[in-house]
Protein backbone atom coordinates (compact mmCIF):
# COMPACT_ATOMS: atom_id res chain seq x y z
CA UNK A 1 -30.48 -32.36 12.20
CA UNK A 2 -29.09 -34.25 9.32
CA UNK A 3 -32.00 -34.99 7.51
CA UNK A 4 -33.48 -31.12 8.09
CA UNK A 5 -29.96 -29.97 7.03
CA UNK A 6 -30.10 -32.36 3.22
CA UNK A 7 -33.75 -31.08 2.86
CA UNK A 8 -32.88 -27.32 3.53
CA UNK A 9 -29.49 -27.68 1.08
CA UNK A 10 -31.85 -29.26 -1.62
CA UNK A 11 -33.55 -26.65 -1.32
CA UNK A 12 -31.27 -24.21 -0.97
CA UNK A 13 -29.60 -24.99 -4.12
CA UNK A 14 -32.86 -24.89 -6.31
CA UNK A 15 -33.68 -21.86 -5.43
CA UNK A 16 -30.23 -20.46 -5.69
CA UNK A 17 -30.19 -21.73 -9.01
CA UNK A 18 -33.43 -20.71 -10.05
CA UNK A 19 -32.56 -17.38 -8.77
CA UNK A 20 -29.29 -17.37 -11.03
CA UNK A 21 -31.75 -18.52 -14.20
CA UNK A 22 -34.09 -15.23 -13.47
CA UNK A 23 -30.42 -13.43 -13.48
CA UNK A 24 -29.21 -14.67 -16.30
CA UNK A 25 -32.06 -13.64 -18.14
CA UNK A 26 -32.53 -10.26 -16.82
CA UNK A 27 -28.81 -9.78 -17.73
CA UNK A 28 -29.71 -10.27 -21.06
CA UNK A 29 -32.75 -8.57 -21.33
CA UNK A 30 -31.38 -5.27 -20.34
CA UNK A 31 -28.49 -2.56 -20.61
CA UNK A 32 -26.02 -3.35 -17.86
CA UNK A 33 -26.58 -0.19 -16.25
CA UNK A 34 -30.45 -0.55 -15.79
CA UNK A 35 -29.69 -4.44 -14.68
CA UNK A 36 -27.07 -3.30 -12.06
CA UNK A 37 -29.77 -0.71 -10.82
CA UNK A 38 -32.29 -3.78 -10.59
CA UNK A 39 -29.42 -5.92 -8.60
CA UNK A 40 -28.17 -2.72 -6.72
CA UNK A 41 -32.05 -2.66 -5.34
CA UNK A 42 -32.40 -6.43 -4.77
CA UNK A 43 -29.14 -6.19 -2.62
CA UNK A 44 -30.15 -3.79 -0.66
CA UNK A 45 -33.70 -5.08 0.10
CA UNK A 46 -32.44 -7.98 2.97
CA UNK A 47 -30.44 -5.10 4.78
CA UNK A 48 -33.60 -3.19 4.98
CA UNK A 49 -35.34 -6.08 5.78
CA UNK A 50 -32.87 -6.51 8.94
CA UNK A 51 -33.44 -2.72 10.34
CA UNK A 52 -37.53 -4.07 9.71
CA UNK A 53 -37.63 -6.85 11.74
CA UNK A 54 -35.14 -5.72 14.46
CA UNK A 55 -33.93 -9.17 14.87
CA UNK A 56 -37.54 -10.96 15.25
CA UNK A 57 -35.90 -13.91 13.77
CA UNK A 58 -33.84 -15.52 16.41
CA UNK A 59 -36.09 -14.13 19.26
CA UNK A 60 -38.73 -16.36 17.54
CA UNK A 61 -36.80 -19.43 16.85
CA UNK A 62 -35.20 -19.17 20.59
CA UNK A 63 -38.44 -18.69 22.60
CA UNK A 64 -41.08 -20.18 20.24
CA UNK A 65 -39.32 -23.97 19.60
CA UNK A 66 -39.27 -23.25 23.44
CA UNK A 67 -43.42 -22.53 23.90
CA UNK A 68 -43.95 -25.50 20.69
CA UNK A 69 -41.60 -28.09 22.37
CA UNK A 70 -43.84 -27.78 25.39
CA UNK A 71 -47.27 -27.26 23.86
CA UNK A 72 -47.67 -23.62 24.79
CA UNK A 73 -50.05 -23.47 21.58
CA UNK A 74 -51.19 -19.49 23.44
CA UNK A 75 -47.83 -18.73 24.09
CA UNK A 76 -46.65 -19.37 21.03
CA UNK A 77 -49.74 -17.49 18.85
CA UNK A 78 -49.19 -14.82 21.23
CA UNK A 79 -45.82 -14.34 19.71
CA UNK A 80 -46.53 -14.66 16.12
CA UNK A 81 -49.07 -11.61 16.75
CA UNK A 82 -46.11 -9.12 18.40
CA UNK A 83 -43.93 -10.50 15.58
CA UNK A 84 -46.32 -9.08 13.11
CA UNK A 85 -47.09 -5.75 14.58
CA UNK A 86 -43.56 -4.94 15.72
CA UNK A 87 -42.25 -6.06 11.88
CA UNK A 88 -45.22 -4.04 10.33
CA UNK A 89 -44.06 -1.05 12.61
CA UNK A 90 -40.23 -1.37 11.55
CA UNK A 91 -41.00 -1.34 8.07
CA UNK A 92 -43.43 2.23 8.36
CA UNK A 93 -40.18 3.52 9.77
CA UNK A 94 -37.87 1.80 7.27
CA UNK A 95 -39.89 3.24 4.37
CA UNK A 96 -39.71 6.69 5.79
CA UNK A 97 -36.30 6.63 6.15
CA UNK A 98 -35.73 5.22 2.90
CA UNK A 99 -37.82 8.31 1.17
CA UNK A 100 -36.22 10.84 3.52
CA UNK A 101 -32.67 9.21 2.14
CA UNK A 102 -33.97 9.96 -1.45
CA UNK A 103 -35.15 13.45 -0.68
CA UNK A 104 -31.60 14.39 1.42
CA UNK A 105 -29.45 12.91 -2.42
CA UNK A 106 -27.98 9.93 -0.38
CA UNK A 107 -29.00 7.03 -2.45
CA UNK A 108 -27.18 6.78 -6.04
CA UNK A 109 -28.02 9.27 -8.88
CA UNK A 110 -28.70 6.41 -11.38
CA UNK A 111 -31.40 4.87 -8.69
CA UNK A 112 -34.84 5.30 -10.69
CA UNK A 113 -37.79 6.81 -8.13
CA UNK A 114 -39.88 4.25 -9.31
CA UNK A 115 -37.90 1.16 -8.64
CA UNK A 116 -37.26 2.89 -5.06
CA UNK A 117 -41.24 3.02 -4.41
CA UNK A 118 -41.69 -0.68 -5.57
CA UNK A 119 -39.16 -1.50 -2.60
CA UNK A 120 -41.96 -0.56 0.05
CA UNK A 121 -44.46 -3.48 -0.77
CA UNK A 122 -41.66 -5.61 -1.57
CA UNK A 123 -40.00 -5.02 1.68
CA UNK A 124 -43.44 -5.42 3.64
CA UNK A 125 -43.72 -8.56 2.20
CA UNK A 126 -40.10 -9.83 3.12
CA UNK A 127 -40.47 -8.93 6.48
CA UNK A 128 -43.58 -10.71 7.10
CA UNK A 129 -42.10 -13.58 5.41
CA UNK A 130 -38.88 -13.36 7.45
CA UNK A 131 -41.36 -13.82 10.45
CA UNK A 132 -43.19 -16.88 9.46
CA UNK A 133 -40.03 -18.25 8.23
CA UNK A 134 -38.89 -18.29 11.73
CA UNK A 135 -42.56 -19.44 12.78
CA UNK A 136 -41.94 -22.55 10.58
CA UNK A 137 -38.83 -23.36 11.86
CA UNK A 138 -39.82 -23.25 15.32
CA UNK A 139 -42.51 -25.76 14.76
CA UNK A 140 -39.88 -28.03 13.67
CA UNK A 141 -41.34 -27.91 9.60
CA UNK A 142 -37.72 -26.64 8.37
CA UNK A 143 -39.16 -27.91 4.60
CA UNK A 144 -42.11 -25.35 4.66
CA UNK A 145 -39.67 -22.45 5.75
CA UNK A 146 -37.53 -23.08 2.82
CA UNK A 147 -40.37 -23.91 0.24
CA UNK A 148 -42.36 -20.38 0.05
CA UNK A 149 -38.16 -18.57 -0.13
CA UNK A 150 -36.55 -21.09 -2.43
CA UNK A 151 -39.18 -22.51 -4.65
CA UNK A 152 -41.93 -20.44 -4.87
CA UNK A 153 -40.16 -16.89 -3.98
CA UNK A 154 -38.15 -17.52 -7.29
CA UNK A 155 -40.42 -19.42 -9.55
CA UNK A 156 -43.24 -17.18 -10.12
CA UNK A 157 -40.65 -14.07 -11.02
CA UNK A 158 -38.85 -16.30 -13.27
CA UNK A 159 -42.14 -17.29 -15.37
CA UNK A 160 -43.22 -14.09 -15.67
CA UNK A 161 -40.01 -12.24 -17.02
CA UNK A 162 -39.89 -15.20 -19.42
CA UNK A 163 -43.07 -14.27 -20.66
CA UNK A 164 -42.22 -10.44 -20.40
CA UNK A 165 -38.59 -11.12 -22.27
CA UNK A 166 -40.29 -12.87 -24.78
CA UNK A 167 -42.91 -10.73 -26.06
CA UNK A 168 -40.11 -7.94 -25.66
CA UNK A 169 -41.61 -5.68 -22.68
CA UNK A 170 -38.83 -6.32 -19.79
CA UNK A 171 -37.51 -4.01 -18.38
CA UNK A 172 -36.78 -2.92 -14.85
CA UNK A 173 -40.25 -1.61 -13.50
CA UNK A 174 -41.72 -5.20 -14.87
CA UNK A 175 -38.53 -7.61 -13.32
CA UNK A 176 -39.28 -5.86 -9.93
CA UNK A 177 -43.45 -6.33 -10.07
CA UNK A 178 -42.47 -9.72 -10.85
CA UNK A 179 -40.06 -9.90 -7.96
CA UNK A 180 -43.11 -8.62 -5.82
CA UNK A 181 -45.41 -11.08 -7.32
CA UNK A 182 -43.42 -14.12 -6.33
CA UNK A 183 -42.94 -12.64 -2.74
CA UNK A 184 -46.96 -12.42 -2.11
CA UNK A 185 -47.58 -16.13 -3.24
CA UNK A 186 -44.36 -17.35 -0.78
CA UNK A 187 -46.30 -14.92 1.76
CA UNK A 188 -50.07 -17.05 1.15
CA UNK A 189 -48.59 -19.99 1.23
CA UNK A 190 -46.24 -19.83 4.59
CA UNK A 191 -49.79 -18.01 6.43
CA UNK A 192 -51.54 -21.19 4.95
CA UNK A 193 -49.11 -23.97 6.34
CA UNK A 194 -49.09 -21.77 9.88
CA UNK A 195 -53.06 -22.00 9.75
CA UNK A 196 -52.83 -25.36 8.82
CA UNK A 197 -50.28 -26.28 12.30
CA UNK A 198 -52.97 -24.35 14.18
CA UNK A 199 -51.02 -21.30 14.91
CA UNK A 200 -53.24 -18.45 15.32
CA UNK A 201 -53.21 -14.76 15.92
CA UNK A 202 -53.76 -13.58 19.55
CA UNK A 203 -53.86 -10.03 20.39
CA UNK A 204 -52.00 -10.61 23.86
CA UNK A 205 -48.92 -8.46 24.67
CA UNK A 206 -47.86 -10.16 27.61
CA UNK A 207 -43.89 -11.25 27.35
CA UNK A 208 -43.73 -8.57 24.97
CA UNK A 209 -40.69 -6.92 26.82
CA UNK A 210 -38.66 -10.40 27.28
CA UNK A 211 -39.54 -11.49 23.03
CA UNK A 212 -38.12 -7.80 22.55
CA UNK A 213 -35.54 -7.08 24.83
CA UNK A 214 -34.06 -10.41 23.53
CA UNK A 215 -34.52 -9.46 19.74
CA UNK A 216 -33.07 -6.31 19.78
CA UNK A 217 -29.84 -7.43 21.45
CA UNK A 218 -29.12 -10.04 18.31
CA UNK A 219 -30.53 -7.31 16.19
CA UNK A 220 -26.96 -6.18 15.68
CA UNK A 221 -25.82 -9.60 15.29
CA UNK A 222 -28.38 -10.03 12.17
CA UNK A 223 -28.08 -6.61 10.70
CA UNK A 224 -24.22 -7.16 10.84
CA UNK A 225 -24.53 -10.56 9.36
CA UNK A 226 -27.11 -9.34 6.37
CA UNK A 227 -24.83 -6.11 5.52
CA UNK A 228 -21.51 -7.76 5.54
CA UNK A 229 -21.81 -9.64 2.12
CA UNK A 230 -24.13 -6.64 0.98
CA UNK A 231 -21.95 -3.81 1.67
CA UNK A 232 -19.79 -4.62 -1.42
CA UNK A 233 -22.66 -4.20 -3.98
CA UNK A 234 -23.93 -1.34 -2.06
CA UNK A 235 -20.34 0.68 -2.49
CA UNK A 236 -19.67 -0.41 -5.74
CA UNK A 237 -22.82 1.05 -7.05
CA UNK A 238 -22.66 4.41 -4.79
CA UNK A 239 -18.64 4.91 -5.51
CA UNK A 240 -18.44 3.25 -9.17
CA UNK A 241 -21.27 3.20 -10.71
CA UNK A 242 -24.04 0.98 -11.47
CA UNK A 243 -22.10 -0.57 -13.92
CA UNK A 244 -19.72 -1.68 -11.71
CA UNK A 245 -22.05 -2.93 -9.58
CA UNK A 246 -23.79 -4.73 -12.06
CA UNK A 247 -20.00 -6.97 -12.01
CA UNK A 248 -19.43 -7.27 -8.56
CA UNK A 249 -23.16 -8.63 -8.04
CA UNK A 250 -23.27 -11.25 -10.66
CA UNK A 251 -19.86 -12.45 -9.39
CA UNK A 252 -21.71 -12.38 -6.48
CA UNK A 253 -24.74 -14.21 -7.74
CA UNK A 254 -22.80 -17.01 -8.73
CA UNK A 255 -20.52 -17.20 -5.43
CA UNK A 256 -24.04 -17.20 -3.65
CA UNK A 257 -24.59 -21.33 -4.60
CA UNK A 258 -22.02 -22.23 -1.77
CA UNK A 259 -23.25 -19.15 0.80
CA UNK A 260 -26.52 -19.91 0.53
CA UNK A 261 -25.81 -23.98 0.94
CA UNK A 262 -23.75 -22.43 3.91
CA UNK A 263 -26.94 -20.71 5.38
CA UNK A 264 -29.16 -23.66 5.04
CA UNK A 265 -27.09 -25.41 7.89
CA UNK A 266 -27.76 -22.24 10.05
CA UNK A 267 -31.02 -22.42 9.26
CA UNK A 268 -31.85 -26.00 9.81
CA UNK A 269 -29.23 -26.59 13.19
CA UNK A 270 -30.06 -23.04 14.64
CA UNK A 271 -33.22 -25.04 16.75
CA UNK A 272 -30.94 -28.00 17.53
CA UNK A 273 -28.38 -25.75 19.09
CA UNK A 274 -30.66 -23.91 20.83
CA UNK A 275 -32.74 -26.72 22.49
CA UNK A 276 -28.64 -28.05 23.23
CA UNK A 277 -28.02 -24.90 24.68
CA UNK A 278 -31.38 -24.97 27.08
CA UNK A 279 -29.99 -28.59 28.49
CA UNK A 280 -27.39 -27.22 30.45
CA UNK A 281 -25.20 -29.62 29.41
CA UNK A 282 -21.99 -28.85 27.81
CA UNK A 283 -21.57 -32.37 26.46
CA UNK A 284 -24.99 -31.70 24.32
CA UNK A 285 -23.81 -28.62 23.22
CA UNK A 286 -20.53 -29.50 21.70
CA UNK A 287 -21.70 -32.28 19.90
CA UNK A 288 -24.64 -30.12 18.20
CA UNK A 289 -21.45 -27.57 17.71
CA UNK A 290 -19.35 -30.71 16.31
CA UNK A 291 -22.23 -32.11 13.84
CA UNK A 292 -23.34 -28.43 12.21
CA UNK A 293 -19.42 -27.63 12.10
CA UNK A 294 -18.84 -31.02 9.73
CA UNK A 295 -21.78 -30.22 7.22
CA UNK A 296 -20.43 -26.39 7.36
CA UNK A 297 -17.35 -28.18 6.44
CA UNK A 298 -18.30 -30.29 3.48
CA UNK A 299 -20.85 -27.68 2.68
CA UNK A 300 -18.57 -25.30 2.04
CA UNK A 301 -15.46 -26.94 0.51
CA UNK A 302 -17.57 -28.19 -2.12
CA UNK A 303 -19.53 -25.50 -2.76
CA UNK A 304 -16.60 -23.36 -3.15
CA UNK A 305 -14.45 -25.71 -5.00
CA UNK A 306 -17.81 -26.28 -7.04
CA UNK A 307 -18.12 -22.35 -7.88
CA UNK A 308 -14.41 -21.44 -8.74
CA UNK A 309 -14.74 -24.83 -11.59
CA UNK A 310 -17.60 -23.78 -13.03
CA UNK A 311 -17.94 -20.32 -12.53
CA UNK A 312 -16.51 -19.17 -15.71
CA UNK A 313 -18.48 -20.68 -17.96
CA UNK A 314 -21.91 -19.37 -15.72
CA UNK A 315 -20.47 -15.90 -15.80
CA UNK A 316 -20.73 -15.77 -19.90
CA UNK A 317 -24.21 -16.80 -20.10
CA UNK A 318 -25.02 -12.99 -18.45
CA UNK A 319 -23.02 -12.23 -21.57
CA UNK A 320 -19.40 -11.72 -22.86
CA UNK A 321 -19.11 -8.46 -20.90
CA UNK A 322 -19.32 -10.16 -17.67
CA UNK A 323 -16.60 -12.45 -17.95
CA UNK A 324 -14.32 -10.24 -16.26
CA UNK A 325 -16.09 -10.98 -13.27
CA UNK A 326 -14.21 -14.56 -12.63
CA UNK A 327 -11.43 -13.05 -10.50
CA UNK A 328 -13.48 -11.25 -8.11
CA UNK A 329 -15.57 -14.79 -7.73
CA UNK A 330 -12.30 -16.35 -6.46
CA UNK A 331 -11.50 -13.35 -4.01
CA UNK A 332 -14.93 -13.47 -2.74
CA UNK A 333 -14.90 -17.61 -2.54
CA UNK A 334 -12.03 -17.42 -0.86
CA UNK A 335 -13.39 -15.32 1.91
CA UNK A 336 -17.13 -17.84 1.95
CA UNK A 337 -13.78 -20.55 3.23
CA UNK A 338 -13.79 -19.16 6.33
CA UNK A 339 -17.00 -21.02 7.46
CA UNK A 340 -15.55 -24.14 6.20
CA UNK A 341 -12.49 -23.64 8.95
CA UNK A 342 -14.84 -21.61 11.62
CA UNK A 343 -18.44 -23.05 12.07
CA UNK A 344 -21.37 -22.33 13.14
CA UNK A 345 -20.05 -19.10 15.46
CA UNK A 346 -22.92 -16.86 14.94
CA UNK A 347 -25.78 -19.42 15.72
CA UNK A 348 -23.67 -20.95 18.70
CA UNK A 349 -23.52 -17.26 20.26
CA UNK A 350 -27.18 -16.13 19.64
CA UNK A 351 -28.39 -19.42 20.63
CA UNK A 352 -26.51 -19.85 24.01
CA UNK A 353 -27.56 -16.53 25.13
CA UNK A 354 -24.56 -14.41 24.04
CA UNK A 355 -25.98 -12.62 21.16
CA UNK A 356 -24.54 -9.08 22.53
CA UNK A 357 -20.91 -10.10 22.25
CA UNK A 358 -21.93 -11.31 19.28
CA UNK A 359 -23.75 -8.34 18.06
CA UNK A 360 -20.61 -6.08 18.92
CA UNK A 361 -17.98 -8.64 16.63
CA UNK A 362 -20.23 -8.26 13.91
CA UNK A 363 -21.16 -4.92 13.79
CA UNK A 364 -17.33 -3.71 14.41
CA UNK A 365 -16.63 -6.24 11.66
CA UNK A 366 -19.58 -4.40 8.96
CA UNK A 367 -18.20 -1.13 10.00
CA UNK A 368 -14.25 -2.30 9.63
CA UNK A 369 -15.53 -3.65 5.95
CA UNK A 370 -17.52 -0.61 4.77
CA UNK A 371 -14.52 1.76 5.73
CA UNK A 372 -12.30 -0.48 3.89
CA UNK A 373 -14.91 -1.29 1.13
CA UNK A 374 -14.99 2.72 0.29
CA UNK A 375 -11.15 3.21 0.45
CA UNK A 376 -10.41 0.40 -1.94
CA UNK A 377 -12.64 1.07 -4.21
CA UNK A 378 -11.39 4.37 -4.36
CA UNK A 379 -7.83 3.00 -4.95
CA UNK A 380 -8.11 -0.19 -6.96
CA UNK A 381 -11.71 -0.86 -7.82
CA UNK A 382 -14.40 -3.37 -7.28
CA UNK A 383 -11.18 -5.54 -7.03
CA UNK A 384 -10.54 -3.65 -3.82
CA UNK A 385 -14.37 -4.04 -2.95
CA UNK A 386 -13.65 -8.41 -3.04
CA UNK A 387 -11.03 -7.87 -1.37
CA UNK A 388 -12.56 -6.46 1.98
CA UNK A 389 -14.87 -8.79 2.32
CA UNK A 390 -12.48 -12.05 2.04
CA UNK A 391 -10.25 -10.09 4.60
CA UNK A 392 -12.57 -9.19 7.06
CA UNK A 393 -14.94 -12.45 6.72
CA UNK A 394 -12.10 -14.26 8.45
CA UNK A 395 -11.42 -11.70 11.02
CA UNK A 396 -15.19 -11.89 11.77
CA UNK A 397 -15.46 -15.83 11.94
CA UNK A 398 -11.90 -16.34 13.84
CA UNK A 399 -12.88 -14.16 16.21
CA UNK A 400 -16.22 -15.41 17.18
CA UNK A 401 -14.87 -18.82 16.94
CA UNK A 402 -12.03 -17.83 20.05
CA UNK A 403 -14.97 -16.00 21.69
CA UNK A 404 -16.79 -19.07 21.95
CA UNK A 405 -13.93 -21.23 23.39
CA UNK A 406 -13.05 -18.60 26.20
CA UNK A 407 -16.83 -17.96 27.14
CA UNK A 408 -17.98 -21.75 26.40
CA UNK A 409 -15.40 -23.74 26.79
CA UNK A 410 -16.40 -25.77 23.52
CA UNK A 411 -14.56 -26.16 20.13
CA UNK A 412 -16.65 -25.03 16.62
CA UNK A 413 -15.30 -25.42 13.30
CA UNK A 414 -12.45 -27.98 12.06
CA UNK A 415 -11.55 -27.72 15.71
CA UNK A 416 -14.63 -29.73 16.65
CA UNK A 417 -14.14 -32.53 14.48
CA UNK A 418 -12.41 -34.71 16.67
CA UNK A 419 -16.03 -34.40 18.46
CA UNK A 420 -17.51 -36.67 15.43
CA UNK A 421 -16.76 -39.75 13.40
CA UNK A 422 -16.13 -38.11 10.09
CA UNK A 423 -15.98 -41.43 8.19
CA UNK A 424 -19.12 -42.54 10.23
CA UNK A 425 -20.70 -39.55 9.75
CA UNK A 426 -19.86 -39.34 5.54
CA UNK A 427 -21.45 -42.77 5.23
CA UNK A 428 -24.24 -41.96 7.20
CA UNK A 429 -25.02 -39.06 4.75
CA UNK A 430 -24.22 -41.17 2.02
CA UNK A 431 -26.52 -44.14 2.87
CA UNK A 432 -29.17 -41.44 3.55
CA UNK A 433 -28.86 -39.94 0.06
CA UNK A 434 -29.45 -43.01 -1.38
């Protein structure tokens, strides 16, 4: 898990920080309320994306490392087929909603049409590569999973608005075709490494019910998980103004270097914990619990520590206006902590089969943090805004983390660490860097 974790951070980071260079320069290129309308849109998309895919992710990763482990080559194509249709179907309903929204006045005034119809193909595209993401991962090729999101995903945007910024025809219609551009050639290229592992599509809907009945009972857990650090952009642009929300997302943007260095332990020791989990053995559980928990750890303290020292200075290169943005990056760092001191909960929950309780803490959690999202906004700001999230971010994670001691009687978080060597496991990372 190691190794799959450094090669998912590596990659984590580069496309974090691409994604902050295509920022950056959008920032610039436009007025700050047509940018926050472009980074309102963007931080909606992986919400929508979650109602799409109706928690396809972790089904896949559960049951397909499951069918690969074992060679069930059939089994597994059979699943990448009713991940496509049942993704393709929850994005024809998204989109409908999403229009009907429009229609009924409950998306923001300031919300061009035009940028909302560009969000169809772009969220068609996420979806699908949300599923082979989770393909990828299942086969064991964490690198390939990352590559199309982190490297390509970004890159190709970030060329083109360069070339669109410098011959002076940016703006927000051309930023989001660009955005759409880079998601097709991440699509090509995570179909072409799925060909090339032999995975195949087979129109078979046998398990259908068990590959659904177990998605749609973490489907809570993911939607609650993708809204919580979304919710803040989405009030702070319905309640304040896309101007507002064009601060609260590039504070944000730069507090996303440690999340997303966060997520790429999820991402890389979800299939460790869940082939733990299928052992039986609580001894094999707790130390995959123990060894995710102690990269969380160093993930996050140093990614955090990282942001607060140099996000100043990254918040003036969107420009002088954005500078007041630094105190809501330390409110919002401060809540990203809590995975430092919690772990792993959600994986260790949806991989051990307990993705309902799971589902319920987070979605009571996303409902707690919209409710208190709106009233502080009201009352104090986009201050207020940070400040829900860092409050109920620990509620969430300390509460998950107890769940899993009473249900599996193993420790996650700093609590685990007497599980591991720390020193032996620091200079095992550290001879492995070199």
């Amino acid at each position: 898990m190691l190794r799959d974790s450094l090669l998912a951070l590596a990659l984590r980071i580069a496309g974090t920080a691409l994604w902050l260079i295509f920022t950056i320069i959008l920032a610039r290129s436009l007025p700050q309320a047509e940018f926050g309308s472009v980074m309102y849109v963007l931080n909606f998309l992986p919400v929508l994306i979650a109602l799409a895919t109706v928690g396809l992710g972790t089904a896949i990763v559960r049951f397909g490392s499951a069918y690969w482990d074992r060679g069930g080559l059939a089994d597994f194509s059979r699943l990448t087929n009713q991940a496509y249709i049942v993704s393709t179907g929850g994005v024809l309903i998204v989109s409908i909603g999403l229009l009907a929204g429009w229609q009924q006045g409950l998306l923001p005034d300031e919300l061009p049409f035009q940028l909302l119809l560009l969000i169809i193909p772009a969220l068609l595209a996420s979806a699908w590569m949300a599923v082979n993401q989770a393909l990828l991962r299942s086969t064991g090729n964490i690198v390939s999973a990352l590559v199309g999101f982190n490297a390509i995903r970004p890159v190709v945007p970030l060329l083109i608005l360069l070339a669109a910024a410098f011959a002076s025809l940016a703006d927000t219609t051309t930023a989001f075709l660009a955005i759409i551009a880079g998601l097709v050639a991440a699509l090509v290229y995570e179909i072409w490494k799925l060909r090339q592992a032999g995975v195949t599509m087979r129109l078979d809907l046998g398990a259908m019910a068990k590959h659904l009945k177990m998605a749609a009972g973490v489907w809570p857990v993911e939607l609650g998980h993708m809204l919580a650090p979304r919710i803040g952009g989405i009030v702070a642009g319905s309640v304040l103004g896309m101007k507002a929300a064009a601060i609260f997302l590039v504070a944000d943007r730069v507090a996303a270097l440690p999340r997303f260095a966060i997520e790429s332990i999820f991402v890389a020791g979800d299939p460790h914990i869940a082939r733990a989990a299928s052992e039986d053995h609580d001894e094999s559980l707790q130390m995959a619990a123990a060894n995710a928990s102690l990269l969380i750890f160093l993930t996050a303290s140093m990614g955090c520590l990282g942001a607060a020292v140099v996000g100043y200075p990254v918040l003036l290169l969107f420009g002088s206006d954005y500078a007041e943005a630094y105190p809501l990056l330390l409110i919002l760092l401060t809540g990203l902590m809590s995975w430092a001191v919690t772990g792993p909960t959600s994986s260790i929950l949806n991989m051990t089969g307990n993705e309902r309780i799971s589902g319920v803490i987070a979605i009571v959690c996303a409902s707690l943090m919209a409710t208190m999202s709106w009233v502080l906004a009201h009352r104090v700001g986009v201050t207020g805004v940070c400040i829900a999230f860092a409050l109920v971010a620990w509620l969430q994670n300390c509460t998950a983390m107890l769940v899993i001691r009473s249900r599996l009687g193993i420790s996650t978080g700093i609590a685990a660490l007497r599980h591991v060597s720390v020193r032996e496991a620091i200079a095992g990372i550290l001879q492995r860097l070199r």
